[in-house]
Protein backbone atom coordinates (compact mmCIF):
# COMPACT_ATOMS: atom_id res chain seq x y z
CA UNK A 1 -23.39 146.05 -52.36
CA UNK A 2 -23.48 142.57 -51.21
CA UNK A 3 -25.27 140.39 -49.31
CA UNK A 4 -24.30 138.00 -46.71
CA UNK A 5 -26.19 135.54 -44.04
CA UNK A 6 -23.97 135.31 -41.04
CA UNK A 7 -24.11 133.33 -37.86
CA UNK A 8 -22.31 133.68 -34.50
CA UNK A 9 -20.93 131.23 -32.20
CA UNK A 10 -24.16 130.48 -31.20
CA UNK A 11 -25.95 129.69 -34.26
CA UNK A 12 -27.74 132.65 -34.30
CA UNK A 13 -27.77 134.21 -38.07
CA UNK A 14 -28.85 137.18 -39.48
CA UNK A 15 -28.20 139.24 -42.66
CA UNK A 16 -25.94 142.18 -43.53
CA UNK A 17 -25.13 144.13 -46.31
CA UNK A 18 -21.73 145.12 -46.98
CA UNK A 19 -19.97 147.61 -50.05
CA UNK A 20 -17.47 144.44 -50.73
CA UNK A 21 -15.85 141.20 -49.75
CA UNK A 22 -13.09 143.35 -48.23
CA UNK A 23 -14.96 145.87 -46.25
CA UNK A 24 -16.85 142.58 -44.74
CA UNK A 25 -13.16 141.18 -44.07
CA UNK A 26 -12.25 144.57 -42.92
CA UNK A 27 -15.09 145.46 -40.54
CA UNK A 28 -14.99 141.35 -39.13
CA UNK A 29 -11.35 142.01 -38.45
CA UNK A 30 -12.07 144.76 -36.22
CA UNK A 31 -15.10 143.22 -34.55
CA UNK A 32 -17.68 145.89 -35.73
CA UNK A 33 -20.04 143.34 -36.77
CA UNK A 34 -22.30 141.95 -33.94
CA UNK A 35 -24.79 139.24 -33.76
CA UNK A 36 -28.60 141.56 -33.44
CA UNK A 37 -29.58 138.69 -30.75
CA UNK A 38 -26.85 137.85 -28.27
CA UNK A 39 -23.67 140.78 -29.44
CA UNK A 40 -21.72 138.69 -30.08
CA UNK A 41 -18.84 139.49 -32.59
CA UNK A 42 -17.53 135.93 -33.21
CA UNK A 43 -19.56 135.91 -36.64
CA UNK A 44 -18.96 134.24 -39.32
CA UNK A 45 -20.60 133.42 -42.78
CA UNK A 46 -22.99 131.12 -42.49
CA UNK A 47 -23.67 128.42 -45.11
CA UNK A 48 -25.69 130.16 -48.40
CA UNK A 49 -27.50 128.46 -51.24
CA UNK A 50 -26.72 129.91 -54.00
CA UNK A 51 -29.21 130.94 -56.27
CA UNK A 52 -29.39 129.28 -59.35
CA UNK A 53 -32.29 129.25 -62.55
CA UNK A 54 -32.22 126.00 -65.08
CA UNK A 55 -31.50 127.21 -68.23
CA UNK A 56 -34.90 126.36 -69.45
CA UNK A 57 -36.25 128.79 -67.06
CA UNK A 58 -33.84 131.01 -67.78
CA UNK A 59 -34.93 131.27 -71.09
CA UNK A 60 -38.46 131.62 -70.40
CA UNK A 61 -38.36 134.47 -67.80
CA UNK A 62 -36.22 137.72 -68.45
CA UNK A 63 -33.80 138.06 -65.35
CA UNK A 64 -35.03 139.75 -62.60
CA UNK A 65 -32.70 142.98 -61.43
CA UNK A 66 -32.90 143.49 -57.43
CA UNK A 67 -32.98 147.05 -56.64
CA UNK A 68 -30.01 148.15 -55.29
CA UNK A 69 -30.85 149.33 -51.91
CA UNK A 70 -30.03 152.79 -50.57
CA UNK A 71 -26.11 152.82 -49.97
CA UNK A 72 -25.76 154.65 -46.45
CA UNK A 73 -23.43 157.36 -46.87
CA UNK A 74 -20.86 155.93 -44.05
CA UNK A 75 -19.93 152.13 -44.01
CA UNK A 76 -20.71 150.41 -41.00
CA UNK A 77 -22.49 147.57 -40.07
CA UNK A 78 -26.38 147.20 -39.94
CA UNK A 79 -28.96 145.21 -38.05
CA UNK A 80 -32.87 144.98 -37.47
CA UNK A 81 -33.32 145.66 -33.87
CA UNK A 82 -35.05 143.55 -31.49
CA UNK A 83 -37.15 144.72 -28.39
CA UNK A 84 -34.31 143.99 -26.29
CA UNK A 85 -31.77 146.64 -28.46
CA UNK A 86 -34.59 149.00 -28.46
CA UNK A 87 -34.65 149.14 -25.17
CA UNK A 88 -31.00 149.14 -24.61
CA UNK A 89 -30.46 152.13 -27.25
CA UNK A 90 -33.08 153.59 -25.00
CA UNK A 91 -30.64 153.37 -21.99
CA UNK A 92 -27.74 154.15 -23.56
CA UNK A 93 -29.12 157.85 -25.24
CA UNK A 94 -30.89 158.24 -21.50
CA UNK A 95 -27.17 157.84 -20.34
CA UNK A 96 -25.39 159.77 -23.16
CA UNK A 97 -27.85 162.72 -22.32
CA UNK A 98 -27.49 162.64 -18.17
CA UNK A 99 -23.60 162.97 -18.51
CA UNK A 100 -23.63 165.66 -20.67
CA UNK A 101 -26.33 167.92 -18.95
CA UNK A 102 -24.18 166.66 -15.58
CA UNK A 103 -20.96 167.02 -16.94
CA UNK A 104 -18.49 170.41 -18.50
CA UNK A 105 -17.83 170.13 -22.22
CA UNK A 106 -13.87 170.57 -22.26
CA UNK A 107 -14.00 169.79 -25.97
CA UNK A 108 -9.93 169.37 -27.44
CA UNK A 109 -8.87 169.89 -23.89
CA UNK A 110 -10.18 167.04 -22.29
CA UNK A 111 -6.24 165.12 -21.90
CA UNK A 112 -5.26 168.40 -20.41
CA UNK A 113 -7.85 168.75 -17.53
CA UNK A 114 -8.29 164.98 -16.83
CA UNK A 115 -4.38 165.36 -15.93
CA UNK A 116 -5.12 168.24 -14.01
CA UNK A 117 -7.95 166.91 -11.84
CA UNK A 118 -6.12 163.25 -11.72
CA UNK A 119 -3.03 165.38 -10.16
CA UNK A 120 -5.05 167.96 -7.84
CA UNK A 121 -3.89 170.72 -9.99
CA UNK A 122 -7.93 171.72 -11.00
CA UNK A 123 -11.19 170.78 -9.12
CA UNK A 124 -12.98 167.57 -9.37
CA UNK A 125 -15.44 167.46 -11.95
CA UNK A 126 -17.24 165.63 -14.24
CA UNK A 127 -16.32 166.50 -17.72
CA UNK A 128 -16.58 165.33 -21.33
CA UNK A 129 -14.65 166.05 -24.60
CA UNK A 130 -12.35 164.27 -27.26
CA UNK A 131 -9.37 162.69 -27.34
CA UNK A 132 -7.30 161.15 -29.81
CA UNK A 133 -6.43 157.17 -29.74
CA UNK A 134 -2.93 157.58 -29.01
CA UNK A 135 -4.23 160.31 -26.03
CA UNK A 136 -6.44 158.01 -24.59
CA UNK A 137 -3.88 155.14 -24.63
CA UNK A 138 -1.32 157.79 -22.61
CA UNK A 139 -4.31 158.89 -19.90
CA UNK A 140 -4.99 154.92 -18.72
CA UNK A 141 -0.94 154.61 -18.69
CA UNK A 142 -0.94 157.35 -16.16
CA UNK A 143 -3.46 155.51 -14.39
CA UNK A 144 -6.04 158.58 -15.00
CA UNK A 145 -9.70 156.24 -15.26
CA UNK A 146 -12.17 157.66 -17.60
CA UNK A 147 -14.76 155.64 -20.05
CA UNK A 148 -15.64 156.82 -23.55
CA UNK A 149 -18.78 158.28 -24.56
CA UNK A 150 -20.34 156.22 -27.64
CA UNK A 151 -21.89 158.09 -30.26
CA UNK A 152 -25.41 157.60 -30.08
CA UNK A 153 -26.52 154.95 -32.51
CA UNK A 154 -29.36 157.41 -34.21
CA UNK A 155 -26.04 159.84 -34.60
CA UNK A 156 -24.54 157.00 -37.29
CA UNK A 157 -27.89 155.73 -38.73
């Protein structure tokens, strides 16, 4: 695990934890790391002392080991929330819950029967399932609108 101090555009920094230098590159490249302030995902790594002991102290003290802390189980970036994310994870799970008490649960079928209620061919509905990348990319090039449903953040954490 490492450690870095970040900062986005506007100078607001924070700390992460990452497995590696390349699954900080990796997760920076595809904007999955957000300022905990203002969301940003223009970060960057912000300017780090490093730590160093004189050798004189180095001698006198044995060298302290940092416990590792617990690795989650799926990479993906981490943040302390403020009132204002509390608030808004609040929202979002009081959203995520409405559409899918208000909404049929087409599961794998869900590029099938948006087609069918964007072309009159099934009732309109509200509905909900999953669809692959390459799915979802063909749906908004038929002009069929739909929005995805985020995981909840407690589902990841």
């Amino acid at each position: 695990m490492i450690r870095y101090t970040l900062a986005c555009e506007r100078k607001h920094e924070f700390e992460i934890w990452f497995n590696s230098s390349a699954d900080y590159d990796r997760q920076i490249r595809r904007g999955l790391v957000g300022c905990p302030v203002c969301n940003s995902t223009k970060v960057d790594k912000a300017v780090m002392a490093p730590a160093i002991r004189s050798s004189a102290r180095r001698r006198a003290e044995p060298l302290e080991v940092a416990e590792k802390p617990s690795a989650p189980t799926e990479t993906g970036p981490v943040a302390m929330l403020s009132p204002q994310e509390t608030e808004f994870r609040a929202k979002l799970r009081e959203l995520h819950e409405h559409l899918t008490k208000n909404a049929v649960n087409v599961g794998k079928d869900f590029p099938d029967e948006a087609r069918k209620i964007h072309y009159g061919e099934a009732e309109q509905r509200s509905i909900y399932g999953e669809a692959s990348p390459e799915e979802a990319k063909k749906l908004r090039e038929e002009g069929i609108e739909f929005q995805p449903l985020p995981p909840l953040p407690d589902e990841k954490n």
